[in-house]
Protein backbone atom coordinates (compact mmCIF):
# COMPACT_ATOMS: atom_id res chain seq x y z
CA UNK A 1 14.22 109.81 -36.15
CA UNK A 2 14.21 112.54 -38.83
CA UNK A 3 16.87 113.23 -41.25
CA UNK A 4 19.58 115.04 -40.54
CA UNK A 5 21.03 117.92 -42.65
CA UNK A 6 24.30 119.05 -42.90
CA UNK A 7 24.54 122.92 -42.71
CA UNK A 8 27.22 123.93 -45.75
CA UNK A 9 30.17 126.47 -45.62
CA UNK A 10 29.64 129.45 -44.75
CA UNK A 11 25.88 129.00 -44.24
CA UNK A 12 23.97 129.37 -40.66
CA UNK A 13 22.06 126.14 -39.69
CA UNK A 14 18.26 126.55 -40.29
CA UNK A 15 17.10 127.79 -37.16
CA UNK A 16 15.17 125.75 -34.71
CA UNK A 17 11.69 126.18 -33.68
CA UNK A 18 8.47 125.11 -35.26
CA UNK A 19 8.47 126.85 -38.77
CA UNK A 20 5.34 126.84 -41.42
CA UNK A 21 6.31 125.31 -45.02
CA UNK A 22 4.69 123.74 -48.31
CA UNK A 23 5.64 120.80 -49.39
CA UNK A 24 7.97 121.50 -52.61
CA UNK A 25 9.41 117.95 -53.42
CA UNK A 26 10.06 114.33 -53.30
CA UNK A 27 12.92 111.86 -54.32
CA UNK A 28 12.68 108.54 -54.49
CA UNK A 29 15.89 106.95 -53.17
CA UNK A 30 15.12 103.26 -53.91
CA UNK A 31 15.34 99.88 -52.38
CA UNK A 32 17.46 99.53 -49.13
CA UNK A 33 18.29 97.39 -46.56
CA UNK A 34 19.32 98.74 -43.18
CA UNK A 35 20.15 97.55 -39.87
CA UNK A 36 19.19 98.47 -36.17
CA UNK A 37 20.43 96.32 -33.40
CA UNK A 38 19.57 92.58 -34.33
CA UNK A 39 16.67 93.42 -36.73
CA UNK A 40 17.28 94.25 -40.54
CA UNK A 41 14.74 95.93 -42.67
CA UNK A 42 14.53 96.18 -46.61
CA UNK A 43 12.36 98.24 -48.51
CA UNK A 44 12.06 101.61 -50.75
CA UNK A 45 12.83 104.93 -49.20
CA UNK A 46 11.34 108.10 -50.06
CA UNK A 47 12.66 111.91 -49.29
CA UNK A 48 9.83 114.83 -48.96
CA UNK A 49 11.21 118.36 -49.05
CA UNK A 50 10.08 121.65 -47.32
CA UNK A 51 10.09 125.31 -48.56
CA UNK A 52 10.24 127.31 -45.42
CA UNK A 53 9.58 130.76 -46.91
CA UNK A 54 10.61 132.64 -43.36
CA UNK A 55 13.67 131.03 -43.61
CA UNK A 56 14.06 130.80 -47.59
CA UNK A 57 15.20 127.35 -47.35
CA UNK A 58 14.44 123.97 -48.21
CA UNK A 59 14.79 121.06 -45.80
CA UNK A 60 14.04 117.42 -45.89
CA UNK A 61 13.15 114.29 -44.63
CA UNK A 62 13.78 110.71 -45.50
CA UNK A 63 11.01 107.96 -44.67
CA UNK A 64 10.39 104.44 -45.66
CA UNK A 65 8.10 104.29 -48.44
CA UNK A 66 4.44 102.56 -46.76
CA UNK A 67 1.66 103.95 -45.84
CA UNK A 68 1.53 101.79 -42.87
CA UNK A 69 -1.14 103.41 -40.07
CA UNK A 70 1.87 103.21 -37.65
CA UNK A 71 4.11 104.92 -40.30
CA UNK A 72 5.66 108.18 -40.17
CA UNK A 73 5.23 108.78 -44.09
CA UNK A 74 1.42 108.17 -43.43
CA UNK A 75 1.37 110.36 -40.52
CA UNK A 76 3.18 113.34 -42.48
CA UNK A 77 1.12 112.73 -44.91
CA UNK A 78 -1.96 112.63 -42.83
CA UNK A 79 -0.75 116.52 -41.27
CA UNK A 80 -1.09 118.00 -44.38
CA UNK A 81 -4.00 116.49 -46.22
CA UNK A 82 -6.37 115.30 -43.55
CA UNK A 83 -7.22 111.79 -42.61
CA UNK A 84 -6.82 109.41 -45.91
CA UNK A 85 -9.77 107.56 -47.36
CA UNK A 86 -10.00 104.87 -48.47
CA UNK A 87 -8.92 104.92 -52.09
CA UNK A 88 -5.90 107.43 -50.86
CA UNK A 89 -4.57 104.37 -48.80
CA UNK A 90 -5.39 102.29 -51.97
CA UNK A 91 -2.87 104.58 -54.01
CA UNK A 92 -1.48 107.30 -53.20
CA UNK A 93 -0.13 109.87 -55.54
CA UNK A 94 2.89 111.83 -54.01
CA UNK A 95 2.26 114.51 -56.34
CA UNK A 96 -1.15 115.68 -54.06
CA UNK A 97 1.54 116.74 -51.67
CA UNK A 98 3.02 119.21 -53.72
CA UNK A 99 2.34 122.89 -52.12
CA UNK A 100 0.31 121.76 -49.04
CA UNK A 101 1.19 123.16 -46.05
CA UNK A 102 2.55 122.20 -42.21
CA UNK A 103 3.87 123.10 -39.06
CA UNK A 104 7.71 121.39 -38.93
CA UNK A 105 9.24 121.32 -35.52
CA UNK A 106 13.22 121.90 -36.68
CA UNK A 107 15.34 121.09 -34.09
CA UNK A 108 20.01 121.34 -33.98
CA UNK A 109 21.85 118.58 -33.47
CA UNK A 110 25.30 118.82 -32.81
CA UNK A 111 27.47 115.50 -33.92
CA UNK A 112 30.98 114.61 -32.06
CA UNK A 113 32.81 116.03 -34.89
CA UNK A 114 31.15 119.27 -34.13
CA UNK A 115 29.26 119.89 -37.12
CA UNK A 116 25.50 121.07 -36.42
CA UNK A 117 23.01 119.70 -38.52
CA UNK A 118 19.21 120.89 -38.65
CA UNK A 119 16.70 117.77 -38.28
CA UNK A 120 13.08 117.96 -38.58
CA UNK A 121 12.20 116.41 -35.75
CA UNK A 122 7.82 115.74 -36.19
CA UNK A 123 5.38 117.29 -38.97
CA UNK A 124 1.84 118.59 -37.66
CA UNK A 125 -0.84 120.24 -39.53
CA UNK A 126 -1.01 124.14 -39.21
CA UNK A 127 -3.04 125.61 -36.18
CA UNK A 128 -6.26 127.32 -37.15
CA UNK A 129 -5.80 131.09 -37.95
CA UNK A 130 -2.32 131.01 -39.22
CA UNK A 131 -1.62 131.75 -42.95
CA UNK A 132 -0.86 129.04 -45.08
CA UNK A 133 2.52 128.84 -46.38
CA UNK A 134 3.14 128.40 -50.32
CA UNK A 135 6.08 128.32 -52.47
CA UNK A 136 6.76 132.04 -52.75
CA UNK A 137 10.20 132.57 -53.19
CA UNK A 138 11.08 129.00 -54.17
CA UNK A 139 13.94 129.22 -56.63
CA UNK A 140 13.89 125.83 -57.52
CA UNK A 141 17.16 125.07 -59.99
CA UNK A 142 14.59 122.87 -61.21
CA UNK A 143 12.96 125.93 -62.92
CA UNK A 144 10.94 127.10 -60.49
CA UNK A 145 9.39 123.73 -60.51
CA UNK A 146 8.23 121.08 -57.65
CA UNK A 147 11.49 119.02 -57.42
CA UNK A 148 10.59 115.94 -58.20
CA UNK A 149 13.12 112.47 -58.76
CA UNK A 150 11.34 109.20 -59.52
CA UNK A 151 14.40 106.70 -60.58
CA UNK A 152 12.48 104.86 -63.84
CA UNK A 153 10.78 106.78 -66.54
CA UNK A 154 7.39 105.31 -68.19
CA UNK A 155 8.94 102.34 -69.96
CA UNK A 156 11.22 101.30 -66.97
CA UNK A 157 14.15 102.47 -67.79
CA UNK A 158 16.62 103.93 -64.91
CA UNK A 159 17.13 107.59 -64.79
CA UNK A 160 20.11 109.72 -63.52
CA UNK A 161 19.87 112.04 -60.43
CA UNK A 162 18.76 115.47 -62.04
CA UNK A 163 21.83 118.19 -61.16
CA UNK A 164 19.61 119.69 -57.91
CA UNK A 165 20.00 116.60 -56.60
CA UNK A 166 22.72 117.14 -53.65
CA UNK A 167 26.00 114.92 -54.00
CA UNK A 168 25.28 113.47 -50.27
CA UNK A 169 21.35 112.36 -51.73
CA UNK A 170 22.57 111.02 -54.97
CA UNK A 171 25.21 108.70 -52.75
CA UNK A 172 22.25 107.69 -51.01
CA UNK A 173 20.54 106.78 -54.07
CA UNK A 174 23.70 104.83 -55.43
CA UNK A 175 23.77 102.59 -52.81
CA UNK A 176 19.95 101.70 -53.90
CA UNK A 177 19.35 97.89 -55.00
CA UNK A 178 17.66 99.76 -57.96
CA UNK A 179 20.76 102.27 -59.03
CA UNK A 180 23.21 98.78 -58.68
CA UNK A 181 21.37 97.23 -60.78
CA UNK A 182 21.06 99.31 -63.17
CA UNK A 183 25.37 100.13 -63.08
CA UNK A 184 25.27 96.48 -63.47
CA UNK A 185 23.37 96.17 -66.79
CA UNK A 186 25.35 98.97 -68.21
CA UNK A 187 28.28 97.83 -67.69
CA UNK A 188 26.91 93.99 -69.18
CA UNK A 189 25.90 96.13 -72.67
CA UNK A 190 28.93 97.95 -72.59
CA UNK A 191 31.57 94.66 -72.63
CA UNK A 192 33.14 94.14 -75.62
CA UNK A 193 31.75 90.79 -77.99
């Protein structure tokens, strides 16, 4: 199941049908456990984001974070980049996926409350003739940057949602083994001796 999206005040739904974007992001959400019937499943999540020039939107996706052959992260990744050798399945830099292009098949969803939320629903490679999308047009408020979140910095220490980050991700993120901890060893060097 793909992530859902909820479409903001005063702002259309991203229209369904298959649209052509570039990858322009990833955020790493952490550590999470989640449930599904009797079976419970723990392990890091990861968010890629679309630019879907047409459309001059973003949209995302949330997977776990495995590049399992029966993965959905390994088949997205797979759409835009080609089969993975080897030494891609060894490690795997997310940053190759920054500005490569696919076909995403958006679809509505409507939820009881009656909200309607856009959902991209698979990720396929582009079909031969069409133009490859790029980031044209992609205002990022990260300067016109990729949008990138990765929750340590080089020597391990945790690092705060950057302000693009969207209230409902960064909730996501809290909720993270990684972001509790952390609260937790601030809030140990902040007690009084």
């Amino acid at each position: 199941m793909g992530l859902t999206i909820k479409s903001t005040e005063g702002q259309t739904p991203i229209e369904p049908g298959n649209w052509p974007a570039a990858c322009c992001g990833y955020i790493q959400l952490g550590t999470h456990t989640s449930t599904f019937g009797d079976q419970t499943k723990r392990g890091p999540r990861l968010m890629l984001m679309w630019w879907m020039e047409e459309q001059r939107r973003e949209i995302a996706r949330r997977y776990s974070l495995t590049l399992h052959s029966k993965g959905t992260l390994r088949a997205t990744i797979e759409a835009m980049m080609g089969k993975l050798t080897p030494e891609m399945e060894a490690e795997f830099d997310l940053d190759h996926l920054i500005g490569k292009p696919c076909l995403l098949d958006v679809r509505l969803k409507t939820k009881t409350d009656g909200k309607t939320f856009a959902e991209v629903h698979a990720i396929s490679s582009l079909p031969r003739g069409m133009s490859r999308p790029g980031l044209k047009g992609f205002n990022s408020e990260a300067g016109g940057a990729a949008k990138i979140y990765v929750m340590h910095d080089s020597e391990g220490r945790f690092q705060t949602p950057p302000a693009w980050v969207p209230d409902w991700v960064k909730n996501i993120i809290s909720e993270s083994e990684e972001s509790i901890a952390a609260a937790k060893a601030a809030a140990v060097n902040e007690a009084p001796f």
